[in-house]
PDB file of N, CA and C in Angstrom:
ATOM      1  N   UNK A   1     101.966  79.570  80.040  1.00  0.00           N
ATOM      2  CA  UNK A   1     102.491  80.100  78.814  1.00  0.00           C
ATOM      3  C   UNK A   1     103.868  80.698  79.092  1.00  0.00           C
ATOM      4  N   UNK A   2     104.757  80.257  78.224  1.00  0.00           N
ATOM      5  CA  UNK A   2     106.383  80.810  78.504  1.00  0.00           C
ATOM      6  C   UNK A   2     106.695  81.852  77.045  1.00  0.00           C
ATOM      7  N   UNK A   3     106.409  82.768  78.009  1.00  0.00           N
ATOM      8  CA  UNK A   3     107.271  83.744  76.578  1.00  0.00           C
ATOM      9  C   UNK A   3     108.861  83.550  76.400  1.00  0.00           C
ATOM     10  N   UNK A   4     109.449  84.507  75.129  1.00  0.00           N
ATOM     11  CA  UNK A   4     111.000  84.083  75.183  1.00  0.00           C
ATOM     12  C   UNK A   4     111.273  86.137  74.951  1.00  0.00           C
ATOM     13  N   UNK A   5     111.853  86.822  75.375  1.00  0.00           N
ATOM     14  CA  UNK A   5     111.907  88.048  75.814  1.00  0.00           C
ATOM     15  C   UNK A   5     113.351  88.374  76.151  1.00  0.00           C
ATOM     16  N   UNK A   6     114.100  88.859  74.634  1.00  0.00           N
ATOM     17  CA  UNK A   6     115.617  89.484  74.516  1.00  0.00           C
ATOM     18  C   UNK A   6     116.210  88.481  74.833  1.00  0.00           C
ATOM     19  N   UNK A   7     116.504  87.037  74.670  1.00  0.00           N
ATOM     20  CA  UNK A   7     116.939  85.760  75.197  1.00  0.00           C
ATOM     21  C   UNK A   7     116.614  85.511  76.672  1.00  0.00           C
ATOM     22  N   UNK A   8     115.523  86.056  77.293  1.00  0.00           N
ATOM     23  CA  UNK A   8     115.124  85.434  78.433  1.00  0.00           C
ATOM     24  C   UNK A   8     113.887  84.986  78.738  1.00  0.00           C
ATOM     25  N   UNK A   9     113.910  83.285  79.337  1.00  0.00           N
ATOM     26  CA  UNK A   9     112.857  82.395  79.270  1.00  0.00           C
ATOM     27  C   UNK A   9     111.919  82.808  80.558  1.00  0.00           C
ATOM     28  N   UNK A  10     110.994  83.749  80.074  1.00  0.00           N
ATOM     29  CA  UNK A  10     110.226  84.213  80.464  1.00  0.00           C
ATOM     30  C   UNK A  10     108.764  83.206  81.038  1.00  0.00           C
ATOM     31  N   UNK A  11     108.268  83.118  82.525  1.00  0.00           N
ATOM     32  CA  UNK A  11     107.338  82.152  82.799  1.00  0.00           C
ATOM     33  C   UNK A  11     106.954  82.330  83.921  1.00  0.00           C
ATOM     34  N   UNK A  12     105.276  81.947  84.317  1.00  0.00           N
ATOM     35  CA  UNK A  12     104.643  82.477  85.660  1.00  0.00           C
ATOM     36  C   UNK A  12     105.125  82.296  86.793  1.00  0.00           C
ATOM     37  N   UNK A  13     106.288  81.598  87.008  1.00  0.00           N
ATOM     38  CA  UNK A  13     107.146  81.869  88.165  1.00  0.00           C
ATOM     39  C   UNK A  13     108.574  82.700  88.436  1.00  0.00           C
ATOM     40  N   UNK A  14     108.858  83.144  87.188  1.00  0.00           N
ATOM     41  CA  UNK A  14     109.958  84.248  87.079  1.00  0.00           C
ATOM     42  C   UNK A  14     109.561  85.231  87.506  1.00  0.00           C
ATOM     43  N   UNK A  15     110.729  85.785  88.395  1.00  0.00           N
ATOM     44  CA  UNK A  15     110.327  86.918  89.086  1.00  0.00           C
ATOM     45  C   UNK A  15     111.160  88.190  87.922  1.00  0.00           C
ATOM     46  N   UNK A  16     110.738  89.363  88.142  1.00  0.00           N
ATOM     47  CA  UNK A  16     111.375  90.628  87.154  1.00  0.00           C
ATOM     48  C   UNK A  16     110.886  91.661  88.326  1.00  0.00           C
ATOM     49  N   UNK A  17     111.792  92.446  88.329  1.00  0.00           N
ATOM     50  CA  UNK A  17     112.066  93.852  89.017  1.00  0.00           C
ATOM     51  C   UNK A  17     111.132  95.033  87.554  1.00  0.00           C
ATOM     52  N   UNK A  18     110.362  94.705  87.590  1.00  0.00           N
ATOM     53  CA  UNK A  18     109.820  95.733  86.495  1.00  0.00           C
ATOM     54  C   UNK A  18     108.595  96.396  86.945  1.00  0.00           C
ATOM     55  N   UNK A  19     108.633  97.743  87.091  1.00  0.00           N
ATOM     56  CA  UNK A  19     106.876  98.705  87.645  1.00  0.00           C
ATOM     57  C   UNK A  19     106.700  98.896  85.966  1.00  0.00           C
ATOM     58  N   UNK A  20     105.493  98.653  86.562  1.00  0.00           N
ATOM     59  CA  UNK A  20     104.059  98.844  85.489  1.00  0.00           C
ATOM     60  C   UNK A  20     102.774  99.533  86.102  1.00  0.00           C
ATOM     61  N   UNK A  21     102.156 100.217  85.376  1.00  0.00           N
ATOM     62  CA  UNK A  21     100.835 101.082  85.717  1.00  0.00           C
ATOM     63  C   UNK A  21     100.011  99.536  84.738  1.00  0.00           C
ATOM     64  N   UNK A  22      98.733  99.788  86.023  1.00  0.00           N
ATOM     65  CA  UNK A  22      97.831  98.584  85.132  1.00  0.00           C
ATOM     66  C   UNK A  22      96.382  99.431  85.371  1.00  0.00           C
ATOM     67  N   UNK A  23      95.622  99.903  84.907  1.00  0.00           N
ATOM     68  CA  UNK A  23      94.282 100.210  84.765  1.00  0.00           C
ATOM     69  C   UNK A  23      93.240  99.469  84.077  1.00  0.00           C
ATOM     70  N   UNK A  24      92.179  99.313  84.675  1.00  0.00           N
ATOM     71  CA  UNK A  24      91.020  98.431  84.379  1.00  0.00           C
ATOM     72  C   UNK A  24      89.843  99.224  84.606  1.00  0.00           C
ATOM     73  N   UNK A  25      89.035  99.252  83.069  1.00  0.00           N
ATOM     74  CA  UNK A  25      87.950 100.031  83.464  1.00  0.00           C
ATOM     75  C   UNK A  25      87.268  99.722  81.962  1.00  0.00           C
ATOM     76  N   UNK A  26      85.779 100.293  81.547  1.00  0.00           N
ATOM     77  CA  UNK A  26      85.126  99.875  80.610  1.00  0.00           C
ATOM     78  C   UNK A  26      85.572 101.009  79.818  1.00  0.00           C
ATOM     79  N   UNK A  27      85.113 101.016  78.483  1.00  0.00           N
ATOM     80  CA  UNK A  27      85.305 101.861  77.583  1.00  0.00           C
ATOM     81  C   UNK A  27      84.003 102.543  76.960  1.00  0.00           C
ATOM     82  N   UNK A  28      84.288 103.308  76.059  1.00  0.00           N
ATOM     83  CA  UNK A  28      82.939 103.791  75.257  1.00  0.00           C
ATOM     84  C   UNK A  28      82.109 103.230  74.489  1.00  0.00           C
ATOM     85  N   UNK A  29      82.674 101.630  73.934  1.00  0.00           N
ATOM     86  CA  UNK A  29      82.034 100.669  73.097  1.00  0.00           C
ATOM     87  C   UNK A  29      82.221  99.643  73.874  1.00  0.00           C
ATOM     88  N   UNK A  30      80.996  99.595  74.955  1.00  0.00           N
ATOM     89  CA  UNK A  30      80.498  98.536  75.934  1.00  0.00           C
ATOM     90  C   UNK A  30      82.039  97.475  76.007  1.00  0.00           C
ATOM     91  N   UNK A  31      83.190  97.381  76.246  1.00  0.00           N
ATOM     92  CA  UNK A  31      84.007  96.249  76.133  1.00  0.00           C
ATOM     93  C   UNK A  31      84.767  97.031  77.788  1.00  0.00           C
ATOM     94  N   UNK A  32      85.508  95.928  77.829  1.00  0.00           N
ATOM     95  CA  UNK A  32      86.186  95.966  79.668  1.00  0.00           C
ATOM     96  C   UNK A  32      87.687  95.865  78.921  1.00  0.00           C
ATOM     97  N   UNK A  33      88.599  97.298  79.202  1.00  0.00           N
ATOM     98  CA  UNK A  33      89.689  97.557  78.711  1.00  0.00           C
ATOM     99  C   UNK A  33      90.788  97.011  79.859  1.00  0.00           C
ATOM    100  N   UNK A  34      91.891  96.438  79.968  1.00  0.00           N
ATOM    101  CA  UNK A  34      93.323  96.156  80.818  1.00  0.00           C
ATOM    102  C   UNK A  34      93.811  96.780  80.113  1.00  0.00           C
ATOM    103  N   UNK A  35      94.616  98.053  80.651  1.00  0.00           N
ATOM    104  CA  UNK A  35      95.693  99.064  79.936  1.00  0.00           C
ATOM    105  C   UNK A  35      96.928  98.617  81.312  1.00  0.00           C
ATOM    106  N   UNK A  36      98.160  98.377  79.898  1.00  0.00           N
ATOM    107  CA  UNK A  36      99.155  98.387  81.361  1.00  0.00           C
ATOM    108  C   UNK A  36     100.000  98.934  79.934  1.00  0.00           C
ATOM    109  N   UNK A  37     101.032  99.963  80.885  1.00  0.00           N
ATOM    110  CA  UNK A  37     101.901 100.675  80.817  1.00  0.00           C
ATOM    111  C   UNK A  37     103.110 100.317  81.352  1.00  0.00           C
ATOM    112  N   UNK A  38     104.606 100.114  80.408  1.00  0.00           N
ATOM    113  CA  UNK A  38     105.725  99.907  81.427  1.00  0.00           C
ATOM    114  C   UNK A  38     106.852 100.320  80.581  1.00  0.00           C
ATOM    115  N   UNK A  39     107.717 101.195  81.153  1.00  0.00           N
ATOM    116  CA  UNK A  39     108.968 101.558  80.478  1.00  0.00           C
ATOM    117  C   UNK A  39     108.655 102.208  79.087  1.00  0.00           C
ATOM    118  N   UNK A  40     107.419 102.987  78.621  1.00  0.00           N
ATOM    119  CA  UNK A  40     106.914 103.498  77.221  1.00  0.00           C
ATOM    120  C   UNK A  40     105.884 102.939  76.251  1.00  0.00           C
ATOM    121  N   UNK A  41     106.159 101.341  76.890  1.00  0.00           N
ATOM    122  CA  UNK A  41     105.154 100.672  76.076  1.00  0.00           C
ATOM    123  C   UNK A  41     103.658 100.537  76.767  1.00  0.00           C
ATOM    124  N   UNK A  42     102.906 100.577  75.811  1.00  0.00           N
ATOM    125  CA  UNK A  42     101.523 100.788  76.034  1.00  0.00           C
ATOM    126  C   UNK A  42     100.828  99.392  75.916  1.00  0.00           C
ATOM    127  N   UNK A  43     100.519  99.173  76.520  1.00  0.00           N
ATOM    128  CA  UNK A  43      99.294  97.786  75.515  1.00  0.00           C
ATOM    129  C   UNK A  43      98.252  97.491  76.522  1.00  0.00           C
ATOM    130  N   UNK A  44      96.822  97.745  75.085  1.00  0.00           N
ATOM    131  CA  UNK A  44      95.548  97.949  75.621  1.00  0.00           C
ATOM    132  C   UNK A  44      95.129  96.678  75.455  1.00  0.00           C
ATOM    133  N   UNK A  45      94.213  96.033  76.211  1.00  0.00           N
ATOM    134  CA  UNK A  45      93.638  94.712  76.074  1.00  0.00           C
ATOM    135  C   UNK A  45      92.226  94.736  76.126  1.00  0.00           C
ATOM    136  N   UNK A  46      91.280  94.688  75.100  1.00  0.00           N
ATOM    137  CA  UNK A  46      90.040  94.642  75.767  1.00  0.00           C
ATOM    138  C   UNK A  46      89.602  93.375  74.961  1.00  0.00           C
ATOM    139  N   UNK A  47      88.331  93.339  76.219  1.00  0.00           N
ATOM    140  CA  UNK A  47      87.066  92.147  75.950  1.00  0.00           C
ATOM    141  C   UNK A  47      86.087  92.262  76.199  1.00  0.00           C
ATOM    142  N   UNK A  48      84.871  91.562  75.551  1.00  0.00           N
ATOM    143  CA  UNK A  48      83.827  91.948  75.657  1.00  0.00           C
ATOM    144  C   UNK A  48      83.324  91.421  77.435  1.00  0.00           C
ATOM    145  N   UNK A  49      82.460  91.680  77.932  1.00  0.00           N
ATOM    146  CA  UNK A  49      82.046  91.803  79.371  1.00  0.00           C
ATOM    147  C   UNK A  49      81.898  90.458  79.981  1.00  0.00           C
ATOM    148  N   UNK A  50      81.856  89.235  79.363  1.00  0.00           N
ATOM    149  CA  UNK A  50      81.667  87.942  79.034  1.00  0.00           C
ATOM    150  C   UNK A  50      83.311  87.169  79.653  1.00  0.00           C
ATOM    151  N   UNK A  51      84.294  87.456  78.421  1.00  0.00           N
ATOM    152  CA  UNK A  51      85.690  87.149  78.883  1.00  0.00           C
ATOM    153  C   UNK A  51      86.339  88.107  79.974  1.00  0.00           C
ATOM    154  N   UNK A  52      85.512  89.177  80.602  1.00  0.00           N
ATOM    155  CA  UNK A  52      86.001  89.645  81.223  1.00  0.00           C
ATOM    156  C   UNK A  52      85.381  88.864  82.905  1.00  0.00           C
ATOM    157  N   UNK A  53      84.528  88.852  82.569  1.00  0.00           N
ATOM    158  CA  UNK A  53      84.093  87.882  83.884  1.00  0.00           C
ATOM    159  C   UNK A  53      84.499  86.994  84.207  1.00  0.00           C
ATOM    160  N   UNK A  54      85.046  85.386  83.279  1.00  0.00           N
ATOM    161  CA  UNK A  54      85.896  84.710  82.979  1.00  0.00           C
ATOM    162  C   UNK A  54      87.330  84.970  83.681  1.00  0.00           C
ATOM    163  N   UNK A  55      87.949  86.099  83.477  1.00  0.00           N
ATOM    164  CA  UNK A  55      89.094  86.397  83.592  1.00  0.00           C
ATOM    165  C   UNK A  55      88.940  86.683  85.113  1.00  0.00           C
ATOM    166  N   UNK A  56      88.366  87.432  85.125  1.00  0.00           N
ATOM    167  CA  UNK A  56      87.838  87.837  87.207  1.00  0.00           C
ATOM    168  C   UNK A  56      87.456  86.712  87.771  1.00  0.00           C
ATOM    169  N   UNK A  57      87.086  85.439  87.145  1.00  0.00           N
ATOM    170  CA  UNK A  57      87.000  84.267  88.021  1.00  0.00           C
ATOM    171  C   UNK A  57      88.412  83.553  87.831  1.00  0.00           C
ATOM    172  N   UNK A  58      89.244  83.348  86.869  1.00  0.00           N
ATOM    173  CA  UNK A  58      90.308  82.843  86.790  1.00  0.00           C
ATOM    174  C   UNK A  58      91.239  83.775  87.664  1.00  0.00           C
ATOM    175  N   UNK A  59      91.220  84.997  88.032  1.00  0.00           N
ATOM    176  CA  UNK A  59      92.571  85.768  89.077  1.00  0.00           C
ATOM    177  C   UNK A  59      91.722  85.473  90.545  1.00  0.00           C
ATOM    178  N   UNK A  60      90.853  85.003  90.870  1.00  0.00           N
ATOM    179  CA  UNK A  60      89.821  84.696  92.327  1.00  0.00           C
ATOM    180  C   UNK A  60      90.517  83.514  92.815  1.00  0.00           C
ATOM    181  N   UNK A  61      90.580  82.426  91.415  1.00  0.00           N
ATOM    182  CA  UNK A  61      90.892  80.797  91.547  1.00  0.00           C
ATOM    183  C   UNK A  61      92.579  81.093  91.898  1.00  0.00           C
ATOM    184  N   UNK A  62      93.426  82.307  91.258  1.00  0.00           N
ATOM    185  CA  UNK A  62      94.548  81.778  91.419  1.00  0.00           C
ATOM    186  C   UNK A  62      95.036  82.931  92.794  1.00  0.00           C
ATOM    187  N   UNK A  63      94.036  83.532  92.985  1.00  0.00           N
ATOM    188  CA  UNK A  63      94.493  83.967  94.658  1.00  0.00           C
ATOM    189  C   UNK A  63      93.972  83.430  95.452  1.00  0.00           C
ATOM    190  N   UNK A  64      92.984  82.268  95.285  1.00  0.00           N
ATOM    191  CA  UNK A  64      93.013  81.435  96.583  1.00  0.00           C
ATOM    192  C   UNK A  64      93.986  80.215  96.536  1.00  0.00           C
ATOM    193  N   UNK A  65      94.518  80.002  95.828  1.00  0.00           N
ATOM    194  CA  UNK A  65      95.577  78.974  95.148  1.00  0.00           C
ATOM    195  C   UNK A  65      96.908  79.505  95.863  1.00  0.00           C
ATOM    196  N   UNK A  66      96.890  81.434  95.510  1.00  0.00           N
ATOM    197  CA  UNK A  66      98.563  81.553  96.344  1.00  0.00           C
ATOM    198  C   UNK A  66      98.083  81.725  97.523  1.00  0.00           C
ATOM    199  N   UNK A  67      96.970  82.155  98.160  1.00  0.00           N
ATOM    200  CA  UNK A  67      96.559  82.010  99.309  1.00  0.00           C
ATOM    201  C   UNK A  67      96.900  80.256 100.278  1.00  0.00           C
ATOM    202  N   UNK A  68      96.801  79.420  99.608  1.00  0.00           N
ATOM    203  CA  UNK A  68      97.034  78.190 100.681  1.00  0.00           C
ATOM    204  C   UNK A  68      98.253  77.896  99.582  1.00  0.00           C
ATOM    205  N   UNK A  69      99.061  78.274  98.725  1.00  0.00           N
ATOM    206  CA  UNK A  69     100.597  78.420  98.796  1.00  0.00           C
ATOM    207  C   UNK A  69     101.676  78.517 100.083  1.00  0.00           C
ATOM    208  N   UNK A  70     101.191  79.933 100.825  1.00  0.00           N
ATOM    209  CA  UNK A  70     101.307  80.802 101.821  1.00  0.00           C
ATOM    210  C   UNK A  70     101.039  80.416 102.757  1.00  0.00           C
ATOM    211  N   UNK A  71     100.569  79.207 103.396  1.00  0.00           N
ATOM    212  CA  UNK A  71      99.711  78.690 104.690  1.00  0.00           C
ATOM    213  C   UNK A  71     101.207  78.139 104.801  1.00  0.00           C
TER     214      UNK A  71
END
């Protein structure tokens, strides 16, 4: 997915000099929250426990992927 961001073509191999706080944790209505924080902006992401498992197998697949990148 290529975002487009203040005229810049934004994409999973662009690198950006940008810190962000990222927290991951469940919430009070059973759902699995991604909070990331950067430069003021806030944005909460949640899903139910289902797409969140999903998602923890899709970041597994793509660190063994940059893992033999790196070989």
């Amino acid at each position: 997915m290529i975002h487009q961001i203040k005229g810049t073509v934004m994409g999973i191999n662009k690198e950006r000099n940008i810190e962000a706080n990222m927290q991951i944790g469940p919430t009070d209505l059973g759902m699995v929250r991604i909070f990331i924080e950067a430069d003021g902006i806030e944005i909460p992401m949640d899903f139910d426990p289902e797409e969140a498992d999903e998602i923890a197998e899709e970041i597994k697949a793509a660190a063994l992927a940059a893992r033999a990148v790196k070989k």
